[in-house]
PDB file of N, CA and C in Angstrom:
ATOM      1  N   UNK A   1       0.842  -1.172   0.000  1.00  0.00           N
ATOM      2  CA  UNK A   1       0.000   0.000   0.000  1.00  0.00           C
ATOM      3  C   UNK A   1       0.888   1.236   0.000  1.00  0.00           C
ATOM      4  N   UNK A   2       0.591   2.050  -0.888  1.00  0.00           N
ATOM      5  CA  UNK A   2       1.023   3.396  -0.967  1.00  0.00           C
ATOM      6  C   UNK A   2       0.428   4.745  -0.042  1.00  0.00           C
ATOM      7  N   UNK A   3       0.800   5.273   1.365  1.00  0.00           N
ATOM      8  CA  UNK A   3       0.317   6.043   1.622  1.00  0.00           C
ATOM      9  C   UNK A   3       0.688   7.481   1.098  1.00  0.00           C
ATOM     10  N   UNK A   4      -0.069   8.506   0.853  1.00  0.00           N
ATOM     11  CA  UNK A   4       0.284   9.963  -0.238  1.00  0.00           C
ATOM     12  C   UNK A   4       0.079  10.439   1.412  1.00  0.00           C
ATOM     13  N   UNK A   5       0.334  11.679   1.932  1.00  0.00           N
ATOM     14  CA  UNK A   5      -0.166  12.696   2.693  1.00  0.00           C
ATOM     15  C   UNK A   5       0.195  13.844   1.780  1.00  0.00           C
ATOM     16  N   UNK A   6      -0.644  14.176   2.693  1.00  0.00           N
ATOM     17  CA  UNK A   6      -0.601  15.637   1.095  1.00  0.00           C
ATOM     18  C   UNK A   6      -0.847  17.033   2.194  1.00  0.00           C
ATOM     19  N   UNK A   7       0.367  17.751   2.497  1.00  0.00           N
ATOM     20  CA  UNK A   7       0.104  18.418   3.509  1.00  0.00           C
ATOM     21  C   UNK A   7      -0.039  20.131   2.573  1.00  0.00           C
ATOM     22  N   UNK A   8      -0.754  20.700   3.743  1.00  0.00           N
ATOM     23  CA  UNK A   8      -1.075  22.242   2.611  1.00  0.00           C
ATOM     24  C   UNK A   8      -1.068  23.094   3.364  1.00  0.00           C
ATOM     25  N   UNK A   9      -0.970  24.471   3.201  1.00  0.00           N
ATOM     26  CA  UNK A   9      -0.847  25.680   4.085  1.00  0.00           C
ATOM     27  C   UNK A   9      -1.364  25.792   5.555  1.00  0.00           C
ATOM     28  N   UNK A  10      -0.092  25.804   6.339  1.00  0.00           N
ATOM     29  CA  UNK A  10      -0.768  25.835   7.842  1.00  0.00           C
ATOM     30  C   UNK A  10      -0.697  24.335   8.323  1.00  0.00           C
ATOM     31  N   UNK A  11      -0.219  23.475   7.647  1.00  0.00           N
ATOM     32  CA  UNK A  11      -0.023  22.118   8.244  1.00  0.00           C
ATOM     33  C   UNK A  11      -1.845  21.337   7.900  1.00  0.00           C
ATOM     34  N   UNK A  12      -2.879  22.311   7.785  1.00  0.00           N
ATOM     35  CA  UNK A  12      -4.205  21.161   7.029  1.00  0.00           C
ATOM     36  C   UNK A  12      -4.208  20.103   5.584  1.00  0.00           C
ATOM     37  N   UNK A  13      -4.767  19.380   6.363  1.00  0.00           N
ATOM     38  CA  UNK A  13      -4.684  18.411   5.308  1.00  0.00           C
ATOM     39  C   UNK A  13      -5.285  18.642   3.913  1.00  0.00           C
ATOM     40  N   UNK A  14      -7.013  19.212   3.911  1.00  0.00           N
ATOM     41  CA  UNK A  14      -7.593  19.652   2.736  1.00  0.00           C
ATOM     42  C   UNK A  14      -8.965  19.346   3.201  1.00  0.00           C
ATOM     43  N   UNK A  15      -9.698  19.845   2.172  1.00  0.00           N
ATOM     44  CA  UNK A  15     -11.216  19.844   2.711  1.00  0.00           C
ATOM     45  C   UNK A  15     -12.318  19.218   1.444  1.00  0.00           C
ATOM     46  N   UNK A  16     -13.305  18.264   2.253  1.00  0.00           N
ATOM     47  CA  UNK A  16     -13.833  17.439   1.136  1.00  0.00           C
ATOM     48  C   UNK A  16     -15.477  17.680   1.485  1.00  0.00           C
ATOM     49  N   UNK A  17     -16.307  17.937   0.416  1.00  0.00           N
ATOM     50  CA  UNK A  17     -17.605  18.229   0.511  1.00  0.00           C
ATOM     51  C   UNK A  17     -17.947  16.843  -0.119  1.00  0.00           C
ATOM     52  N   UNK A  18     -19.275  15.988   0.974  1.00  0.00           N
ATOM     53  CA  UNK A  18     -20.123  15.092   0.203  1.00  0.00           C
ATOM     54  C   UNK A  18     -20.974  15.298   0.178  1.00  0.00           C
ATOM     55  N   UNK A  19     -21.580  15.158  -0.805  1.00  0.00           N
ATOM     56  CA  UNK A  19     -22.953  15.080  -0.881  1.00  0.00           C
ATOM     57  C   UNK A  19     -23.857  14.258  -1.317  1.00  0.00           C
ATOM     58  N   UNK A  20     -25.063  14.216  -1.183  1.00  0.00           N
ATOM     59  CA  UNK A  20     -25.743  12.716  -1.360  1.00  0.00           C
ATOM     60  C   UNK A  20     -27.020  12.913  -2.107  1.00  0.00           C
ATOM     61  N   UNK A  21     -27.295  12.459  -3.418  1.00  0.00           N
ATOM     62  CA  UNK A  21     -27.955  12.765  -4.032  1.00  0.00           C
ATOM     63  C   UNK A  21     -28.849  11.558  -4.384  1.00  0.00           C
ATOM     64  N   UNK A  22     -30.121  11.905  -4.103  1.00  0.00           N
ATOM     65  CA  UNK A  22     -31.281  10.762  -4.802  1.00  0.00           C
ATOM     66  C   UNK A  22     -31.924  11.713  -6.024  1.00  0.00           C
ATOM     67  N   UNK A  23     -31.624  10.647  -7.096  1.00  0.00           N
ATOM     68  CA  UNK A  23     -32.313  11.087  -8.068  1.00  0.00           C
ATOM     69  C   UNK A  23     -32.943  10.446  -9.301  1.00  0.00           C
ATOM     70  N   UNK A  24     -34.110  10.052 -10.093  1.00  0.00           N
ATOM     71  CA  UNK A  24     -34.437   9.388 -11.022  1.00  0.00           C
ATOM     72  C   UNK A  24     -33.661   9.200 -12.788  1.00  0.00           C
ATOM     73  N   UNK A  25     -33.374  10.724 -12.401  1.00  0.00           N
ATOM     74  CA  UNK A  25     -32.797  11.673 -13.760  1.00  0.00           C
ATOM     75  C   UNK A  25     -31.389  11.849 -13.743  1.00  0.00           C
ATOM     76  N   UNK A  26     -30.292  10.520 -13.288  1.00  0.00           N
ATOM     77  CA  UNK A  26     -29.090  10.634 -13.448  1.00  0.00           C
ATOM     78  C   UNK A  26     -28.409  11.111 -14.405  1.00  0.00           C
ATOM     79  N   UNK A  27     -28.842  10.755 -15.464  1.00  0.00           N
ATOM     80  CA  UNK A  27     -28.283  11.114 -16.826  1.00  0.00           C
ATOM     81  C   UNK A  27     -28.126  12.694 -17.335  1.00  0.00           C
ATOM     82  N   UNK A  28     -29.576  13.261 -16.925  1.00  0.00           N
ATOM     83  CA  UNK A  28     -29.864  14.399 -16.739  1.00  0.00           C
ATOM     84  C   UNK A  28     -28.862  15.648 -16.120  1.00  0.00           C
ATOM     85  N   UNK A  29     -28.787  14.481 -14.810  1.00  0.00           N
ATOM     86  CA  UNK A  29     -27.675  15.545 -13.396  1.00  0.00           C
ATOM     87  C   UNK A  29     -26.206  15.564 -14.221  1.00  0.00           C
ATOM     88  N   UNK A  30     -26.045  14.565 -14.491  1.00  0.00           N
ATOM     89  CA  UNK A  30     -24.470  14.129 -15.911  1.00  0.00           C
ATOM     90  C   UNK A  30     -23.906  15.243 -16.257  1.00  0.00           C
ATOM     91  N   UNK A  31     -25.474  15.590 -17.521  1.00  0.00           N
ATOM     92  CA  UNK A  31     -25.222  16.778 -18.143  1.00  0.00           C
ATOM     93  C   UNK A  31     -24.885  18.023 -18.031  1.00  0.00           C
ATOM     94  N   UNK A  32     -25.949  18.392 -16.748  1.00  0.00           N
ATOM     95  CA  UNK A  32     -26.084  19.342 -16.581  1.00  0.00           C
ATOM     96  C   UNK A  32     -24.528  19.296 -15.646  1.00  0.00           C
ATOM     97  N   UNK A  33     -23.659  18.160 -15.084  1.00  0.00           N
ATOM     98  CA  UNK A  33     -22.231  18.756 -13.920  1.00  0.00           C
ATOM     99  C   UNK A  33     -21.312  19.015 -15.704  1.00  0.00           C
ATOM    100  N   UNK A  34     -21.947  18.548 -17.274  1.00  0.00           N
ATOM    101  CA  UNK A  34     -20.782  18.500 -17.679  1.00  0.00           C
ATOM    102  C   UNK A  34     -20.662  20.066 -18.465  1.00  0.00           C
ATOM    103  N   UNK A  35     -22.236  20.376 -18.252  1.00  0.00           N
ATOM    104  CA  UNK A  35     -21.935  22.005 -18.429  1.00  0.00           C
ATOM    105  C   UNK A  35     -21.705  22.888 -17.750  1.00  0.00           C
ATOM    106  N   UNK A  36     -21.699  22.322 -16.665  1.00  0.00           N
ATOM    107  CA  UNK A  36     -20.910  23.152 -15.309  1.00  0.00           C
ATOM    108  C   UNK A  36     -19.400  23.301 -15.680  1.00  0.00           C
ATOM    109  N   UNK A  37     -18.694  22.459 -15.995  1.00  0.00           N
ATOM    110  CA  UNK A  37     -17.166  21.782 -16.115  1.00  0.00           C
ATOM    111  C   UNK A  37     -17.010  22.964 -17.404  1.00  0.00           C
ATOM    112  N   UNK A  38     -17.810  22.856 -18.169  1.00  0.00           N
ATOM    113  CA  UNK A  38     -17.265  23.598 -19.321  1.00  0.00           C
ATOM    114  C   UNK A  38     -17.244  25.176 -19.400  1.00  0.00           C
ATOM    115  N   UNK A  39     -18.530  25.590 -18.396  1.00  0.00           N
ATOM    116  CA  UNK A  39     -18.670  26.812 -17.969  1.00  0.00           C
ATOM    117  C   UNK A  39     -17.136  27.616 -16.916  1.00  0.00           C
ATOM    118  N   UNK A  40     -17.017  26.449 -15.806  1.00  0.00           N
ATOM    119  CA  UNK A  40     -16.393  27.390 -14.999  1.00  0.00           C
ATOM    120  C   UNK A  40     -14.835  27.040 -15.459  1.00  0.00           C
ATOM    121  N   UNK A  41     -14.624  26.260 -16.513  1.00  0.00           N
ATOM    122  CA  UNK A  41     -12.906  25.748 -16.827  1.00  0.00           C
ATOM    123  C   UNK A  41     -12.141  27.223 -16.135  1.00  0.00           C
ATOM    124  N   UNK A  42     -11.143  26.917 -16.047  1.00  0.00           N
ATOM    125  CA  UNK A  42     -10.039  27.707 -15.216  1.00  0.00           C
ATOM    126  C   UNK A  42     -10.768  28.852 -14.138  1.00  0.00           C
ATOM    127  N   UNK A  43     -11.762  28.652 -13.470  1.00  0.00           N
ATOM    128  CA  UNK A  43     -11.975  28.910 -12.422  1.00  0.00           C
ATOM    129  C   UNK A  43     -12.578  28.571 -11.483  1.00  0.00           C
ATOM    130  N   UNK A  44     -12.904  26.830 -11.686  1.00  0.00           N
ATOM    131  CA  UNK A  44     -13.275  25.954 -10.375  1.00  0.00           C
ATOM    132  C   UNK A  44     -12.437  25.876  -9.509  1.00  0.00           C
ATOM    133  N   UNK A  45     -12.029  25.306  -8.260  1.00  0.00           N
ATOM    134  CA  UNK A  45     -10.899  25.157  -7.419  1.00  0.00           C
ATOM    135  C   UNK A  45     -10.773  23.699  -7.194  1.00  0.00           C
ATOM    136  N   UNK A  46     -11.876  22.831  -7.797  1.00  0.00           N
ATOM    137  CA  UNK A  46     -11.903  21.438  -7.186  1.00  0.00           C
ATOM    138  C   UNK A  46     -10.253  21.297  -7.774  1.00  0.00           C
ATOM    139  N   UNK A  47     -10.303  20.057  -5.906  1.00  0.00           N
ATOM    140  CA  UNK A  47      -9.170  19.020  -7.121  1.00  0.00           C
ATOM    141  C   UNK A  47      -9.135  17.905  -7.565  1.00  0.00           C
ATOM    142  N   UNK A  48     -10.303  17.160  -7.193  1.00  0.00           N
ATOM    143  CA  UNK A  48     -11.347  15.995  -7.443  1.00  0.00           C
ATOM    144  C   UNK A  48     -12.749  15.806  -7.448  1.00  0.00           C
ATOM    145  N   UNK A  49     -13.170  15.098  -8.197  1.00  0.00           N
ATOM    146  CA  UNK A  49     -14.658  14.498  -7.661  1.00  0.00           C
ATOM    147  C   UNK A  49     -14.623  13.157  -8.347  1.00  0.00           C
ATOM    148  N   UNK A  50     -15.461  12.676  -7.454  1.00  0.00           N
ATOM    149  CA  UNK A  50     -15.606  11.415  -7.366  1.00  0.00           C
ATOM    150  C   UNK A  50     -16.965  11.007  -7.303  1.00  0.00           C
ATOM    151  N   UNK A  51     -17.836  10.567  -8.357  1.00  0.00           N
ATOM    152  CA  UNK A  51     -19.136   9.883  -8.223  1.00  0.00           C
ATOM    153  C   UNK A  51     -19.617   8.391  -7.799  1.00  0.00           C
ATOM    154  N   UNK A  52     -19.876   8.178  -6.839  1.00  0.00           N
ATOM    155  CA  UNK A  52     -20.661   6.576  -6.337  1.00  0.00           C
ATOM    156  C   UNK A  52     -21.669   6.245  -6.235  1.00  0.00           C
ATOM    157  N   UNK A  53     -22.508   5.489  -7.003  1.00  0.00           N
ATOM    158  CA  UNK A  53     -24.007   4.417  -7.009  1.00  0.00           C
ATOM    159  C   UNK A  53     -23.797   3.822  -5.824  1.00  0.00           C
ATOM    160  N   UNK A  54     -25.046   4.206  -5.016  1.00  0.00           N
ATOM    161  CA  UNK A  54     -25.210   2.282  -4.375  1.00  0.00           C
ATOM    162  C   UNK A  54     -26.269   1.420  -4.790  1.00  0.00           C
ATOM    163  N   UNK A  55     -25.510   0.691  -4.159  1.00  0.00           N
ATOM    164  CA  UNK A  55     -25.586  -1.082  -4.911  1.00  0.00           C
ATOM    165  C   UNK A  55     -27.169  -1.523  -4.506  1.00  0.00           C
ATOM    166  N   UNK A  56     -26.527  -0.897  -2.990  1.00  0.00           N
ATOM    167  CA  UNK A  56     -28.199  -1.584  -2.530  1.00  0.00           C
ATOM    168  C   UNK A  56     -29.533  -1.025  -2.441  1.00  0.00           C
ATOM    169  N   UNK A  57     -29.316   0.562  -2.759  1.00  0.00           N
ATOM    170  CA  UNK A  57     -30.539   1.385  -3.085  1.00  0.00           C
ATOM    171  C   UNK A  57     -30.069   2.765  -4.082  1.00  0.00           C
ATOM    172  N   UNK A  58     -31.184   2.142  -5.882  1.00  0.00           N
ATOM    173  CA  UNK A  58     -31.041   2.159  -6.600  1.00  0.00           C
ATOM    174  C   UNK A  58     -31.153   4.118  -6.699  1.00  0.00           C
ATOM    175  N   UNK A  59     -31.047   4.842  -7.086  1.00  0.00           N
ATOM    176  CA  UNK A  59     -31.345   6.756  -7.328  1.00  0.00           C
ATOM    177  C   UNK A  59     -30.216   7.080  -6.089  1.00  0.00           C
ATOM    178  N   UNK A  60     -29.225   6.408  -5.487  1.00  0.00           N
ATOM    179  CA  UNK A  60     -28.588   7.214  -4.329  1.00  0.00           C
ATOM    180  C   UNK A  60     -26.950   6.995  -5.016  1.00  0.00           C
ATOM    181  N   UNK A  61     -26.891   8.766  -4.791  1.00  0.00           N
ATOM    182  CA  UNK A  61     -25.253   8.591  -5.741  1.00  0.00           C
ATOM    183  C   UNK A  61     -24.840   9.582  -4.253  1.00  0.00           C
ATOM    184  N   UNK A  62     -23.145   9.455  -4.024  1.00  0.00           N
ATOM    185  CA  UNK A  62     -22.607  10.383  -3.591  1.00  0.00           C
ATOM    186  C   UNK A  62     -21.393  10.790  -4.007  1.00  0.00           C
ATOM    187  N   UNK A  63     -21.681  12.512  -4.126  1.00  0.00           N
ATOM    188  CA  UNK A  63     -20.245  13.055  -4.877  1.00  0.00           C
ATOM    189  C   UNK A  63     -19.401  13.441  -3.890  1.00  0.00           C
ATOM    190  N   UNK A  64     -18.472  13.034  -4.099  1.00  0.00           N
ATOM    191  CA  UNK A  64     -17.538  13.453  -2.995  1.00  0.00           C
ATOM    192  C   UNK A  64     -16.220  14.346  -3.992  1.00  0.00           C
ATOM    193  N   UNK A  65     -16.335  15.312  -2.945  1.00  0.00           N
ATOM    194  CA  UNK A  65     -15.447  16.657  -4.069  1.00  0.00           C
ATOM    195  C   UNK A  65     -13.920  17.305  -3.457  1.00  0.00           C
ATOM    196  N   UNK A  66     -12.891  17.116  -3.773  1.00  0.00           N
ATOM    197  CA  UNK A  66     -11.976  17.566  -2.902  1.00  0.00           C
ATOM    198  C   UNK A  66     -11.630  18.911  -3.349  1.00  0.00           C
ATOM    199  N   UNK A  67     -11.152  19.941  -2.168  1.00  0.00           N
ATOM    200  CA  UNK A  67     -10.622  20.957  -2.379  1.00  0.00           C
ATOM    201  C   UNK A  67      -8.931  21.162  -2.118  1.00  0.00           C
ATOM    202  N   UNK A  68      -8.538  22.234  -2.065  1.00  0.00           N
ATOM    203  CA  UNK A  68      -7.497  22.293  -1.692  1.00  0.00           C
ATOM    204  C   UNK A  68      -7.396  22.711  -0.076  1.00  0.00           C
ATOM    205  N   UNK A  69      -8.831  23.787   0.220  1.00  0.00           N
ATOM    206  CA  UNK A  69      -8.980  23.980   1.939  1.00  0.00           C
ATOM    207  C   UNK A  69     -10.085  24.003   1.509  1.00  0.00           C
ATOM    208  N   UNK A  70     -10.891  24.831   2.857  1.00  0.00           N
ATOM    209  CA  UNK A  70     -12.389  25.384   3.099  1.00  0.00           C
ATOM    210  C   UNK A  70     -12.516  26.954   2.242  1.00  0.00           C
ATOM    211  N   UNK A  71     -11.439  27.358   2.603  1.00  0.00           N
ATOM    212  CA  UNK A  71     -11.298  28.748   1.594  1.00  0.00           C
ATOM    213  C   UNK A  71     -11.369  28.498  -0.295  1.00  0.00           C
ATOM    214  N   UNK A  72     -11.202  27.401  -0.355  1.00  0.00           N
ATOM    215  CA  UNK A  72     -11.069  27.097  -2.087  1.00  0.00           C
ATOM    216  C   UNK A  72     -12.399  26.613  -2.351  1.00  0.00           C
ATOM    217  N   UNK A  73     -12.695  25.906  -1.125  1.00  0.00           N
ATOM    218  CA  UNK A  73     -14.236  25.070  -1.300  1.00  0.00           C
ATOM    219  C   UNK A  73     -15.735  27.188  -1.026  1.00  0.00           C
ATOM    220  N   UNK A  74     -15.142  27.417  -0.697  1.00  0.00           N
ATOM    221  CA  UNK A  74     -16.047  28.905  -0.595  1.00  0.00           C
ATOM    222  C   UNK A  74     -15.963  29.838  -1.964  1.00  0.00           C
ATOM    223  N   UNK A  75     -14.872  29.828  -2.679  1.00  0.00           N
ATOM    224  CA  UNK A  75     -14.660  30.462  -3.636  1.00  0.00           C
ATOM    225  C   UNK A  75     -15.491  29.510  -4.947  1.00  0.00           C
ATOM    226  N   UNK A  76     -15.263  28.194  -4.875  1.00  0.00           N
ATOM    227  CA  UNK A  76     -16.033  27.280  -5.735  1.00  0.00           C
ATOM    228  C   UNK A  76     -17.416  27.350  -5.285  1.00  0.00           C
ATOM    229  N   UNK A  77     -17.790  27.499  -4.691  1.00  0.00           N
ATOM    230  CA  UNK A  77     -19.116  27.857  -3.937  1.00  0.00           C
ATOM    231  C   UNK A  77     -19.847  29.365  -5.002  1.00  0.00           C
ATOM    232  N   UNK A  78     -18.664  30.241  -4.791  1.00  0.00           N
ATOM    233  CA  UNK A  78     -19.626  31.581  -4.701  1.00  0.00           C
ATOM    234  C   UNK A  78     -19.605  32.036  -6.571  1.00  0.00           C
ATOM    235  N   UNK A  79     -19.180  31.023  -6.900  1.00  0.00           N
ATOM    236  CA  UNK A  79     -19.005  31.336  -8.725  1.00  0.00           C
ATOM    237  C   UNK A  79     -20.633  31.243  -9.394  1.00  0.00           C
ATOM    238  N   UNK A  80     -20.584  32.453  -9.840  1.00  0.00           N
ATOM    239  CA  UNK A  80     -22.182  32.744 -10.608  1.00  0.00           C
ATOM    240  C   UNK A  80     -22.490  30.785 -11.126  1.00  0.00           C
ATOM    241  N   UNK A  81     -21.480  30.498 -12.094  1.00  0.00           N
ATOM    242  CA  UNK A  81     -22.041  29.027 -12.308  1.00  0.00           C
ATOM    243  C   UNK A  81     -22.593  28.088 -11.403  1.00  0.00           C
ATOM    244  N   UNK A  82     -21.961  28.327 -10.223  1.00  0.00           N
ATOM    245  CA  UNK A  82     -22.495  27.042  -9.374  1.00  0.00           C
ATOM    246  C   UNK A  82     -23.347  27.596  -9.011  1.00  0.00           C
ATOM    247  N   UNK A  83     -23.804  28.564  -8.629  1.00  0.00           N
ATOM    248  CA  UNK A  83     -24.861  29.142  -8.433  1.00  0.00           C
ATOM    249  C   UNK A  83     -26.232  28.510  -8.945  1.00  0.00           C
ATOM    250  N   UNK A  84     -26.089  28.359 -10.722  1.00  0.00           N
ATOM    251  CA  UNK A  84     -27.146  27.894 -11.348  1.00  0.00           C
ATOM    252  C   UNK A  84     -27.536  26.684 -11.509  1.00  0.00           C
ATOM    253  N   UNK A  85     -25.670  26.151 -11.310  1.00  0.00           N
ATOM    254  CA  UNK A  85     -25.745  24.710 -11.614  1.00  0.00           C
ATOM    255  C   UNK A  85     -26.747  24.228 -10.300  1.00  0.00           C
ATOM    256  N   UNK A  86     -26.637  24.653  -8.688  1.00  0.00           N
ATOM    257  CA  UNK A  86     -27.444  24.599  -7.829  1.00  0.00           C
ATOM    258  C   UNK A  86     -28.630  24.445  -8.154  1.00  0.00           C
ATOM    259  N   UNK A  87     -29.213  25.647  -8.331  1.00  0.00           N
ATOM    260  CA  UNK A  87     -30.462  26.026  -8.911  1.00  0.00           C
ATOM    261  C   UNK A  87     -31.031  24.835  -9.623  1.00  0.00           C
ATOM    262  N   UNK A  88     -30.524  24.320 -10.832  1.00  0.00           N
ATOM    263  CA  UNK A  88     -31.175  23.548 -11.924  1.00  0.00           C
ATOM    264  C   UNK A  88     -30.685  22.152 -11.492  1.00  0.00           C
ATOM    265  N   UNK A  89     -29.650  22.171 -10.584  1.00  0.00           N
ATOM    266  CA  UNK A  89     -30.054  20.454  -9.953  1.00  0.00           C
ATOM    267  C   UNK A  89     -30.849  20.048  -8.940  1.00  0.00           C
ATOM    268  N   UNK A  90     -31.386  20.857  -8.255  1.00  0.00           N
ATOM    269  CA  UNK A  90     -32.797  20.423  -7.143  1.00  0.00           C
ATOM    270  C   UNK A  90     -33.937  20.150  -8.094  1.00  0.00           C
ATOM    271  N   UNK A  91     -33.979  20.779  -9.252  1.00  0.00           N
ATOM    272  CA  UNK A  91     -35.147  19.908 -10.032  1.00  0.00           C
ATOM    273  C   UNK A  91     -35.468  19.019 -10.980  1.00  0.00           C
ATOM    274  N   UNK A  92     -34.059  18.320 -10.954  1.00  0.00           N
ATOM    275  CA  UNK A  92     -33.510  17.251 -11.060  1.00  0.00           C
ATOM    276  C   UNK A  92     -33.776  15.437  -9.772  1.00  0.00           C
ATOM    277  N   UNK A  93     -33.739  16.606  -8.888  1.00  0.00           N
ATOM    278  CA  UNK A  93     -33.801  15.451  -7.927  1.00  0.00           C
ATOM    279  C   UNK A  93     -34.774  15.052  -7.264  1.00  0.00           C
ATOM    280  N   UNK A  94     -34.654  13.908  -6.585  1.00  0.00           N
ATOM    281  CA  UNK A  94     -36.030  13.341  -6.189  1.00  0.00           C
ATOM    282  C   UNK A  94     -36.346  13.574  -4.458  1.00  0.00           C
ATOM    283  N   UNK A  95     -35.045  14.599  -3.702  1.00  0.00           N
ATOM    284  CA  UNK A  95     -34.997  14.739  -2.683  1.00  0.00           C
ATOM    285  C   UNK A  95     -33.875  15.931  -2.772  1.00  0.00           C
ATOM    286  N   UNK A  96     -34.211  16.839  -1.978  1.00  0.00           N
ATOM    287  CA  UNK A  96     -33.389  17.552  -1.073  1.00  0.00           C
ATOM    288  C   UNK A  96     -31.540  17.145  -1.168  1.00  0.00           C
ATOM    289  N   UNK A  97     -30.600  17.392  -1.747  1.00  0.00           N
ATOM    290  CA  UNK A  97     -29.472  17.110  -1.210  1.00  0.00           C
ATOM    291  C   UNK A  97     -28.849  17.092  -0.037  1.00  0.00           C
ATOM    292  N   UNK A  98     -27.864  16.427   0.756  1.00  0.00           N
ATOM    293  CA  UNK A  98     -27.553  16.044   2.131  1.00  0.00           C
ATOM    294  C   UNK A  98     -25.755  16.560   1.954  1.00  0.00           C
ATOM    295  N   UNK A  99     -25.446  18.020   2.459  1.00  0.00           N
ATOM    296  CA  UNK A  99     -24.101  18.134   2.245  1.00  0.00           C
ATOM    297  C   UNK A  99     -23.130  17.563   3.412  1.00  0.00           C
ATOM    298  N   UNK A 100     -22.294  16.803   3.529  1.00  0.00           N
ATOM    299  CA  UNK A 100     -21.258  17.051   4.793  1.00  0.00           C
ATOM    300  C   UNK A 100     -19.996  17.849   3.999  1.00  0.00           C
ATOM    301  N   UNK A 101     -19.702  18.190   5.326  1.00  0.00           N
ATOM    302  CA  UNK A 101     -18.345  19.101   4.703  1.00  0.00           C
ATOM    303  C   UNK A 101     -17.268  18.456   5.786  1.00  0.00           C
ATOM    304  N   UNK A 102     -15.885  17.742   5.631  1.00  0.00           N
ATOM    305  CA  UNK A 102     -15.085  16.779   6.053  1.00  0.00           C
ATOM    306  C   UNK A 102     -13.655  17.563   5.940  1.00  0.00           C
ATOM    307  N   UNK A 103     -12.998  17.628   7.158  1.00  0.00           N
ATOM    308  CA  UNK A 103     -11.556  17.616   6.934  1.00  0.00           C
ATOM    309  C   UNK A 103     -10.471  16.513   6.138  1.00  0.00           C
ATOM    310  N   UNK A 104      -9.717  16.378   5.022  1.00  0.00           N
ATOM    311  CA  UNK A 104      -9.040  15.407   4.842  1.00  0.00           C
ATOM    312  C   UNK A 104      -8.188  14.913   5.634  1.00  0.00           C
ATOM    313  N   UNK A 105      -7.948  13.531   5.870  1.00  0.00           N
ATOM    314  CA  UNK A 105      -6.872  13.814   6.869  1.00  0.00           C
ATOM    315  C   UNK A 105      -6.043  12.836   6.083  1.00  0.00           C
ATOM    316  N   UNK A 106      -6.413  11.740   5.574  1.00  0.00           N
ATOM    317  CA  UNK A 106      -5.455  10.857   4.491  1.00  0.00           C
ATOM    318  C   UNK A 106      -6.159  10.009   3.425  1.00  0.00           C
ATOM    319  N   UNK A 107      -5.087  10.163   2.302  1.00  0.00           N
ATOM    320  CA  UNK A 107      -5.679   9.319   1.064  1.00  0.00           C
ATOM    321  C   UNK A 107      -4.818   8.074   0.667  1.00  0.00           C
ATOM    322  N   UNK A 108      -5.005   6.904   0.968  1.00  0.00           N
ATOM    323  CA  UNK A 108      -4.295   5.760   0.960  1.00  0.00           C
ATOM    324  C   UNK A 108      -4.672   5.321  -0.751  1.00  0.00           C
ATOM    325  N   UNK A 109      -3.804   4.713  -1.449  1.00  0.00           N
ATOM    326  CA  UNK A 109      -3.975   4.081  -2.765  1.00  0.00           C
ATOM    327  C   UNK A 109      -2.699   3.505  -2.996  1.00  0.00           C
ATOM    328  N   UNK A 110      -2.998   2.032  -3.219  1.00  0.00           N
ATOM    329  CA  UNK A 110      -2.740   0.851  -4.032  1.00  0.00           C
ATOM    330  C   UNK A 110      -2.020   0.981  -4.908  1.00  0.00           C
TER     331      UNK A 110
END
């Protein structure tokens, strides 16, 4: 096993937003993150995302999004795009989104 630590200003590790999305219209939500991507190019801050199905109950995805801090995750926040992209994915979905917001503390990979 390969452990990475990935240390960043001030000795924090990094900051990861999940969120948990039920929705009928996956394909839909797709689109609409891939015109997000194309809208905000060189001024998102992510430095990952990561999409997961579960297995055992079918409309539940969670994105899990890394930043570089909480300050990068606020600036990706306050961009007119996400703004809309917001907007036009609640009516998309079949519930309310569920955010946590997580300190990183390590990313282990194989």
């Amino acid at each position: 096993m390969i452990r990475h630590h990935q240390q960043t200003v001030g000795g924090l590790m990094g900051f990861v937003q999940i969120i948990e999305l039920r929705t009928s219209r996956f394909e839909e939500v797709e689109a609409l993150h891939d015109a997000w991507l194309a809208e905000t190019e060189g001024a998102r801050t992510t430095i990952s995302e990561t999409v997961v199905a579960d297995r055992e109950h079918p409309g539940r995805y969670l994105v899990i999004v890394e930043f570089p801090d909480e300050a990068a995750a606020a600036v990706n926040n306050d961009l007119e795009a996400t703004g809309r992209f917001a907007e036009k994915l609640t009516e998309l979905l079949d519930e309310p989104p569920v955010f946590s917001n997580m300190d990183l503390v390590r990313v282990d990979r194989t």
